[in-house]
C-alpha atoms as a PDB file:
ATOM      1  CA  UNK A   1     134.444  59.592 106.822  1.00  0.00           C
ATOM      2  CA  UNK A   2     134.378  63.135 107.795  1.00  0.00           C
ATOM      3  CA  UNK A   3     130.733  63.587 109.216  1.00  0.00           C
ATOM      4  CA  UNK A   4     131.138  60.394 110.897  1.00  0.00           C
ATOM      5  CA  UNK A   5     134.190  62.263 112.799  1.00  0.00           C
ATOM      6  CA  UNK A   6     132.224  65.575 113.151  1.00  0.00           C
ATOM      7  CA  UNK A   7     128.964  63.213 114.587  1.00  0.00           C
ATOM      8  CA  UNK A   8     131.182  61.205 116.754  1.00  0.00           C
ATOM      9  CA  UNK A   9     132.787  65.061 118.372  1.00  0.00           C
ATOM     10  CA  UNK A  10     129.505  66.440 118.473  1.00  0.00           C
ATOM     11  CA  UNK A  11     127.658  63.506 120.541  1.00  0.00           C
ATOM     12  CA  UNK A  12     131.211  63.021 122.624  1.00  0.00           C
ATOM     13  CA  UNK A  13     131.037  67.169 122.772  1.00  0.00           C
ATOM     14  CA  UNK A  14     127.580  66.843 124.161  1.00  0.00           C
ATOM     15  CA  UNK A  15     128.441  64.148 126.579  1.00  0.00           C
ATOM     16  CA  UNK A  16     131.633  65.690 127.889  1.00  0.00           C
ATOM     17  CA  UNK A  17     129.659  69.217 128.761  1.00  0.00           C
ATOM     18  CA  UNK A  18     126.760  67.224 130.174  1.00  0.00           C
ATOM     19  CA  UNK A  19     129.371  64.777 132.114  1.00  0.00           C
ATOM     20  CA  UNK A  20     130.969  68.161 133.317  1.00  0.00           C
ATOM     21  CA  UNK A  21     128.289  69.685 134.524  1.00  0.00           C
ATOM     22  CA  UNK A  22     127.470  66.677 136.559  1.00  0.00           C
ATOM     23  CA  UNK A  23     130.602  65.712 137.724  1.00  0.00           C
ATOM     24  CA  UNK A  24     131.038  67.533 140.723  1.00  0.00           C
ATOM     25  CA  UNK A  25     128.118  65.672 142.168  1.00  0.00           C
ATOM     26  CA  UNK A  26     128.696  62.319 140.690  1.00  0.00           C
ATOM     27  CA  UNK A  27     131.643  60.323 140.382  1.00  0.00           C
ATOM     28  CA  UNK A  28     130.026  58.343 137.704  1.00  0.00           C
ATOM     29  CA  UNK A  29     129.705  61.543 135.651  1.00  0.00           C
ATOM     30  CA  UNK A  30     133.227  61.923 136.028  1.00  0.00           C
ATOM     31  CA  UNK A  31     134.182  58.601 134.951  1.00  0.00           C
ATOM     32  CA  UNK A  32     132.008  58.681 132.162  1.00  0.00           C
ATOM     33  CA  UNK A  33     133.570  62.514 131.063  1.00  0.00           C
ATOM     34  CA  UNK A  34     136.554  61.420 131.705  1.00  0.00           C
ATOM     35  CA  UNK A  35     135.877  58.241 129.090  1.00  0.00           C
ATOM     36  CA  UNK A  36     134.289  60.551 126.658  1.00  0.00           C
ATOM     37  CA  UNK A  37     136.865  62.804 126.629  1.00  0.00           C
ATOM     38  CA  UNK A  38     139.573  60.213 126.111  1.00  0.00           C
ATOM     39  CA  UNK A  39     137.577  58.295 122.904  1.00  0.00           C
ATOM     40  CA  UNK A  40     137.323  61.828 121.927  1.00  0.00           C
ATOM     41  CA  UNK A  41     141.287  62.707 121.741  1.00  0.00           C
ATOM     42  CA  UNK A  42     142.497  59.172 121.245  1.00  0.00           C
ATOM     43  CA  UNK A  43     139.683  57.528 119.069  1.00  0.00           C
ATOM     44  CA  UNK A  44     138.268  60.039 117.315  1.00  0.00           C
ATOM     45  CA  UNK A  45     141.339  62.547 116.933  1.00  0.00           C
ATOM     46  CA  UNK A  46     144.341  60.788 116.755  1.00  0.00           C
ATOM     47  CA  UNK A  47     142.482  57.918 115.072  1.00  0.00           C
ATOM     48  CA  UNK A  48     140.353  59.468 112.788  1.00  0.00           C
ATOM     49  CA  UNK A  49     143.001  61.747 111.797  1.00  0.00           C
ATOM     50  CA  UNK A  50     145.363  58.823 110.828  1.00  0.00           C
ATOM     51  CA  UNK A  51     142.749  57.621 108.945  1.00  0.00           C
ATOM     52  CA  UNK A  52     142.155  60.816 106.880  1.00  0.00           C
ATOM     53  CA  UNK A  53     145.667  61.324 106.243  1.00  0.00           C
ATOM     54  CA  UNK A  54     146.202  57.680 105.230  1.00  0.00           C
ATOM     55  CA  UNK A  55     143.231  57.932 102.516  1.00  0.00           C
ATOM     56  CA  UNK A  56     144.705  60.865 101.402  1.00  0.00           C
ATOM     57  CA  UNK A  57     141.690  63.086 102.614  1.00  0.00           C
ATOM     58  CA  UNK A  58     142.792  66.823 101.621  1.00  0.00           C
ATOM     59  CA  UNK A  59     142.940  68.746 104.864  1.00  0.00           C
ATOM     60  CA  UNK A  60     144.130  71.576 103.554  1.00  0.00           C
ATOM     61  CA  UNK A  61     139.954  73.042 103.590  1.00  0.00           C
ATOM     62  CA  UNK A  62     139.734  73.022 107.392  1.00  0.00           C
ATOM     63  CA  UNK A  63     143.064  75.789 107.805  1.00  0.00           C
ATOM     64  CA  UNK A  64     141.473  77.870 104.893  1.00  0.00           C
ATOM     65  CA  UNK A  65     138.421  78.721 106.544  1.00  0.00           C
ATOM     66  CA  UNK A  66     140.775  80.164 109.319  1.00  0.00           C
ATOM     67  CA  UNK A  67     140.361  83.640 110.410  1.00  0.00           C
ATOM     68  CA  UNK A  68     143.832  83.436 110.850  1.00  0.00           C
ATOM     69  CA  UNK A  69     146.267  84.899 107.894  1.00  0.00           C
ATOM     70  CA  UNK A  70     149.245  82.943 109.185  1.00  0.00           C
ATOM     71  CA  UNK A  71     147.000  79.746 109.419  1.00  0.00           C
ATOM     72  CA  UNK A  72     145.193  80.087 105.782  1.00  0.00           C
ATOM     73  CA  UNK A  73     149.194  80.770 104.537  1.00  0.00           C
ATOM     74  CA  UNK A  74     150.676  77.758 106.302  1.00  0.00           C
ATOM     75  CA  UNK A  75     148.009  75.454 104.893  1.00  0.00           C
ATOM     76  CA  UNK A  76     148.753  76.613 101.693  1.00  0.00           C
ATOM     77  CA  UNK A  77     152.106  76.528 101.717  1.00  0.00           C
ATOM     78  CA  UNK A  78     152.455  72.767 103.369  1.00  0.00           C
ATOM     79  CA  UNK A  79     149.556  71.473 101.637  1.00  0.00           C
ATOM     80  CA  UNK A  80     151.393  68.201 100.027  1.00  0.00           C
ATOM     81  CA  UNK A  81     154.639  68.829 101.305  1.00  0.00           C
ATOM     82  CA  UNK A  82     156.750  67.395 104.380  1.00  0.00           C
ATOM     83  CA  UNK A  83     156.259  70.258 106.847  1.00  0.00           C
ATOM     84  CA  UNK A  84     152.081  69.064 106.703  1.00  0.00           C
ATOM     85  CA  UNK A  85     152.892  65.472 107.436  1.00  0.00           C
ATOM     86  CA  UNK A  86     154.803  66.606 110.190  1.00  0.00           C
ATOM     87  CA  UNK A  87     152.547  68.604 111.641  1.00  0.00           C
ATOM     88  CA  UNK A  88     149.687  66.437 110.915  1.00  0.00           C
ATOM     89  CA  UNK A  89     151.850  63.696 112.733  1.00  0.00           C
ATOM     90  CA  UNK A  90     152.479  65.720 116.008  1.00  0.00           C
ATOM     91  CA  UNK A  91     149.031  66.699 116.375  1.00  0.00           C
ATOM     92  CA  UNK A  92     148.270  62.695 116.089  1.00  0.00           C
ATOM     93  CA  UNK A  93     150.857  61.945 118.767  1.00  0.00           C
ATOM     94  CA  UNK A  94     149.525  64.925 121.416  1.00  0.00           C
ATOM     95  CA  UNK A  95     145.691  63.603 121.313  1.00  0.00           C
ATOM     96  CA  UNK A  96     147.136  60.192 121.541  1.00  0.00           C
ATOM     97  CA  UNK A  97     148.802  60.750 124.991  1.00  0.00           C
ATOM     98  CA  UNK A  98     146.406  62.891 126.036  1.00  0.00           C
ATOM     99  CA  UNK A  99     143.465  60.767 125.299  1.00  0.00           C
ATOM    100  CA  UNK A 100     145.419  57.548 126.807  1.00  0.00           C
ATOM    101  CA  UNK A 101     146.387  59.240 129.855  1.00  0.00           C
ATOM    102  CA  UNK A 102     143.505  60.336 130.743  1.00  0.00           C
ATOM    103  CA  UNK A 103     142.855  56.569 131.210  1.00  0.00           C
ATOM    104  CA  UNK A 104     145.650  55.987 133.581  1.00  0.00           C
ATOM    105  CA  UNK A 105     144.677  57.026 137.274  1.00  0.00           C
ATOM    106  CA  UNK A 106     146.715  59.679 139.143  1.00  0.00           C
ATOM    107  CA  UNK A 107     148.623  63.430 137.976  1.00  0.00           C
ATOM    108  CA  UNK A 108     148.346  61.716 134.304  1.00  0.00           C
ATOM    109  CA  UNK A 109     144.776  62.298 134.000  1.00  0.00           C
ATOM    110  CA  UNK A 110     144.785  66.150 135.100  1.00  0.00           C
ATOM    111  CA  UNK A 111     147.930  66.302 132.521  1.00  0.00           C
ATOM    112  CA  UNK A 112     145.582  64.357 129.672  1.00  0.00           C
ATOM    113  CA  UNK A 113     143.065  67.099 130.641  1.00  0.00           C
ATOM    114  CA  UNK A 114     145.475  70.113 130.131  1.00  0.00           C
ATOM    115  CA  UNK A 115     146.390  68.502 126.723  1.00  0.00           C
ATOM    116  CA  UNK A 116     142.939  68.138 125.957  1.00  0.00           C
ATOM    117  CA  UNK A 117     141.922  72.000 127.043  1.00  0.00           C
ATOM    118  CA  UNK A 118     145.109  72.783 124.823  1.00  0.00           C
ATOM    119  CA  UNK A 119     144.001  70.970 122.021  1.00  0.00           C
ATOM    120  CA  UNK A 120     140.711  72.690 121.985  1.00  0.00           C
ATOM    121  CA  UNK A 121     142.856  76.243 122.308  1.00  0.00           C
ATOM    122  CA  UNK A 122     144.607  75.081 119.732  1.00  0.00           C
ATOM    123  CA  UNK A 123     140.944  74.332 117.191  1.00  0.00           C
ATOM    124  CA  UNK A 124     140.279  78.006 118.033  1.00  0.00           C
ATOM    125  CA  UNK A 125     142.954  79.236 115.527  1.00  0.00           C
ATOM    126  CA  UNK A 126     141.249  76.726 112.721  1.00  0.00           C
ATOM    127  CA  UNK A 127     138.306  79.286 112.314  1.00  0.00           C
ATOM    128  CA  UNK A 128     135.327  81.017 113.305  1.00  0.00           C
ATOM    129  CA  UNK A 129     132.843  77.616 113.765  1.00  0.00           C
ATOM    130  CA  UNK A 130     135.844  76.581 116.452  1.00  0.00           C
ATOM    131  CA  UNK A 131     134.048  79.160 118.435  1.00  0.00           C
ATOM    132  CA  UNK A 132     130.855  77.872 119.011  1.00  0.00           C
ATOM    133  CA  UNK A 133     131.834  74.704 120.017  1.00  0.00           C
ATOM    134  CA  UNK A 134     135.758  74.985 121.944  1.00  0.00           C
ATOM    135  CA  UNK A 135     134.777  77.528 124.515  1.00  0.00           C
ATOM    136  CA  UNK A 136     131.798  75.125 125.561  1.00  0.00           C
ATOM    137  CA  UNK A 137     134.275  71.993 125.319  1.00  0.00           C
ATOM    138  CA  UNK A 138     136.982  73.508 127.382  1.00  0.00           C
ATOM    139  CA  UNK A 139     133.975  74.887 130.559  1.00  0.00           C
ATOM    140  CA  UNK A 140     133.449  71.533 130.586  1.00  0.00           C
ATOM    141  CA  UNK A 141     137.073  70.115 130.677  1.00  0.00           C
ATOM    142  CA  UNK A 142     137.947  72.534 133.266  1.00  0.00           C
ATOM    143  CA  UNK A 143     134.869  71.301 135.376  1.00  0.00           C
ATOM    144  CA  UNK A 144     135.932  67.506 134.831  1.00  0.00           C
ATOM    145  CA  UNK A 145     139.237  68.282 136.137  1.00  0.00           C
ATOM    146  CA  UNK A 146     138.078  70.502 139.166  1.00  0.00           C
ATOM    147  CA  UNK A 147     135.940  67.473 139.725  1.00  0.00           C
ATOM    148  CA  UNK A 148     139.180  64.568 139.373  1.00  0.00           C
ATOM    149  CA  UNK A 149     140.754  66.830 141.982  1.00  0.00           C
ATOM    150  CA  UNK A 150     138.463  67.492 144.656  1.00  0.00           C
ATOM    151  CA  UNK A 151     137.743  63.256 144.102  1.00  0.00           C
ATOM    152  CA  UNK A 152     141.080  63.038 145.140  1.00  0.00           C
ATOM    153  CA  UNK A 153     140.865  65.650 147.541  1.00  0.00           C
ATOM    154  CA  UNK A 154     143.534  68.152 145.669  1.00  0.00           C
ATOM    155  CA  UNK A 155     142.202  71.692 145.383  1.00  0.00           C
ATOM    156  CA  UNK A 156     142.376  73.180 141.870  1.00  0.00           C
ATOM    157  CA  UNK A 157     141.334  77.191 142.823  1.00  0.00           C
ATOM    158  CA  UNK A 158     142.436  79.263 144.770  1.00  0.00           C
ATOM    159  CA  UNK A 159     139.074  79.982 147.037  1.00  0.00           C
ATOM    160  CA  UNK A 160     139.819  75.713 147.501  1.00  0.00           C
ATOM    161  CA  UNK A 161     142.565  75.655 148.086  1.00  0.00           C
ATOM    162  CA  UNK A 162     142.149  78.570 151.114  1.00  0.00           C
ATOM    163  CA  UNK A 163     139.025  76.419 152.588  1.00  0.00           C
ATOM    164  CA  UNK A 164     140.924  73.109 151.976  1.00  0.00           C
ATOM    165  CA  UNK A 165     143.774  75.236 154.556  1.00  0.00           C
ATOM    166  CA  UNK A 166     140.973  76.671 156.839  1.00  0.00           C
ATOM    167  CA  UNK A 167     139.401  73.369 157.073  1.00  0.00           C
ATOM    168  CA  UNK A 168     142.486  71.273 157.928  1.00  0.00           C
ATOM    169  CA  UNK A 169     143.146  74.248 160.962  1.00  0.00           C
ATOM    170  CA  UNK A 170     139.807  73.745 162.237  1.00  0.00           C
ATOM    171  CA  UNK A 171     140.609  69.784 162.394  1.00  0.00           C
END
């Protein structure tokens, strides 16, 4: 169950950087990022998460090979107990939301995009391999949502937001 989670993120991962590179070009590569990026949080994560913890899949592995101290303590100390199942809970309910509203239209997709970049923040405390991939994942993410907001014609930066001024004097 496991590497069909970690193939699932990687081919998502690899269609949410390519989808962000694209998407300030292509509004199709932004739908399609944006729909990666949700079966990524929703599907995969909170799903696939439920369904580890439900089969009683020991967790406790992925916080140990944190770089962290505090991290490789915590998972030791909540391994089996009712702090994990909280935590493991929470983390189900934020890529839930985020991953769902990144399907509805409007602010609730650029605030399922800040979950998602803060779920990736998040991975980076989980260990060094979080590295390789989050910083990748969250270039994209921030690309995706500079994209949803110049589609709907909000600026996102500060060097936009200045033209998006200039240009309405000019008009």
């Amino acid at each position: 169950m496991i590497m069909t989670l970690v193939v699932g993120w990687a081919l998502t991962g690899l269609t949410i950087v390519v989808a962000g590179v694209l998407a300030g070009r292509s509004r199709r590569a932004l739908r399609v990022g944006l729909a990666a990026v949700a079966f990524s949080l929703a599907g995969l994560g909170a799903v696939g998460l439920a369904v580890l913890v439900a089969t009683d899949t020991d967790l406790s592995a992925i916080a140990a090979a944190s770089y962290l101290p505090v991290v490789r303590d915590l998972a030791a100390a909540a391994a089996g107990s009712p702090l994990a199942s909280v935590v493991v809970s929470l983390l189900i309910a934020v890529q839930a939301t985020a991953g769902l509203l990144i399907l509805f239209d409007g602010r609730w997709v650029e605030t399922g995009l800040a979950a998602a970049v803060g779920v990736q923040v998040g991975l980076l405390a989980l260990g060094w391999w979080a590295f390789l991939v989050s910083p990748l994942v969250i270039t994209a993410l921030v690309l995706l949502w500079r994209a949803r907001r110049r589609d709907v014609d909000r600026p996102l930066y500060l060097p936009d937001i200045l033209d998006a001024r200039e240009h309405d004097r000019r008009s």
